[in-house]
Protein backbone atom coordinates (compact mmCIF):
# COMPACT_ATOMS: atom_id res chain seq x y z
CA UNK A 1 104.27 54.97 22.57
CA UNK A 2 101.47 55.87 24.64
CA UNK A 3 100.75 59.03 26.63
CA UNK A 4 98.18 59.53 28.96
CA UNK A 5 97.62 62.14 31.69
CA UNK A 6 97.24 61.04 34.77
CA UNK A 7 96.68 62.94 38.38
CA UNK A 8 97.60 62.18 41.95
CA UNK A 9 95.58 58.77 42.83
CA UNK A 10 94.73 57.72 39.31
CA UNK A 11 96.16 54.98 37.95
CA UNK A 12 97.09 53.26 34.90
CA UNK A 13 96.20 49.13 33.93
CA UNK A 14 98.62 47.64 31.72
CA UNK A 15 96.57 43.89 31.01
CA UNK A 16 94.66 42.14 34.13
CA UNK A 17 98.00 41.89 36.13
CA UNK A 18 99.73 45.25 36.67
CA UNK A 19 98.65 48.74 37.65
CA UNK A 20 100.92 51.76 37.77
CA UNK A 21 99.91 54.35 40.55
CA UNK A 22 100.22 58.18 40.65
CA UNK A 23 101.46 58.36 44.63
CA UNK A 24 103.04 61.93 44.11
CA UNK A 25 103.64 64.60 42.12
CA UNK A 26 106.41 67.35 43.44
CA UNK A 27 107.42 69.41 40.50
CA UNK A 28 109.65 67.86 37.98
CA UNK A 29 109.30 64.57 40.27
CA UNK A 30 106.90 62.07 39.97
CA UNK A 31 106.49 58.90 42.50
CA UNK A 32 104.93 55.86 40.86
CA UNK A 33 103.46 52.62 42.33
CA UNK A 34 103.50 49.91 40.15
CA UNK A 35 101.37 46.61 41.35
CA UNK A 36 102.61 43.43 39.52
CA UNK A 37 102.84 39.92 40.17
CA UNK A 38 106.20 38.36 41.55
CA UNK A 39 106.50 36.59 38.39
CA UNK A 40 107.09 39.93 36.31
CA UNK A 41 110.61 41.69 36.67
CA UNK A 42 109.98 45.56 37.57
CA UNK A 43 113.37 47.29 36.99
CA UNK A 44 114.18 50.94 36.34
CA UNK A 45 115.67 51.14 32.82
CA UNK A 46 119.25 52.83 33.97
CA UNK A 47 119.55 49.89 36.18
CA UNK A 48 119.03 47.79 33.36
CA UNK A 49 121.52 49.43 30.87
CA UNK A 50 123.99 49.52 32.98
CA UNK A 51 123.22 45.48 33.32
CA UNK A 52 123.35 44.83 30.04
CA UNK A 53 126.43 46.86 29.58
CA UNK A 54 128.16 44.24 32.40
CA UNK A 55 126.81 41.44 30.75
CA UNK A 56 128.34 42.45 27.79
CA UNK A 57 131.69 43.68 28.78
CA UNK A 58 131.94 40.56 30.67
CA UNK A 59 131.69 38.43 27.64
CA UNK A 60 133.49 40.52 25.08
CA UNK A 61 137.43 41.02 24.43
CA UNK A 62 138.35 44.11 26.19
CA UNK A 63 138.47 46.56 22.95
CA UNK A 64 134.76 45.39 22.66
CA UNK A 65 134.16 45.53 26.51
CA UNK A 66 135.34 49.25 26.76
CA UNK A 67 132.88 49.83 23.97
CA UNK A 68 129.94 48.45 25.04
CA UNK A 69 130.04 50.12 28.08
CA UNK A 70 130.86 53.57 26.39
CA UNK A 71 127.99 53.29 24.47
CA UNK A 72 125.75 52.43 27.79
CA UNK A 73 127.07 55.64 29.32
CA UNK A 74 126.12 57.37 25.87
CA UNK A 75 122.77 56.06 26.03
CA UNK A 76 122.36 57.16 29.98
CA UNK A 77 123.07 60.54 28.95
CA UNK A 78 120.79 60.91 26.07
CA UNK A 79 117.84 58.31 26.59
């Protein structure tokens, strides 16, 4: 993993085609811009856990189902 510092206004190039963007910083709270083609999917990762824990429940038996998405709560808890 990288970690960079960044300020209000700076931004961040990840390749040619995105950019992430320092809007605001409020405390604890920290409003990104990200620039990206159409083509790439920009999701926020609880969004996307608790979309994978759907997918899954959806295709398992229920014993599995309930467990899958335990374990996506779990993981929303303690990222």
């Amino acid at each position: 993993m990288l970690v960079m510092r960044r300020r209000r206004g700076e931004a961040i190039q990840i390749g040619k085609d995105v950019e992430i963007r320092i809007l605001s910083i409020n405390g604890a709270k920290v409003k990104i811009g990200i620039v990206a083609p159409r083509s790439i999917s920009v999701v926020a990762r609880e969004l996307e856990l608790v979309c994978e824990a759907n997918r899954a429940a959806a295709a398992a038996p229920f014993p599995e189902a309930v467990a899958a998405v335990t374990e996506a709560l779990r993981r929303l808890g303690n990222p």
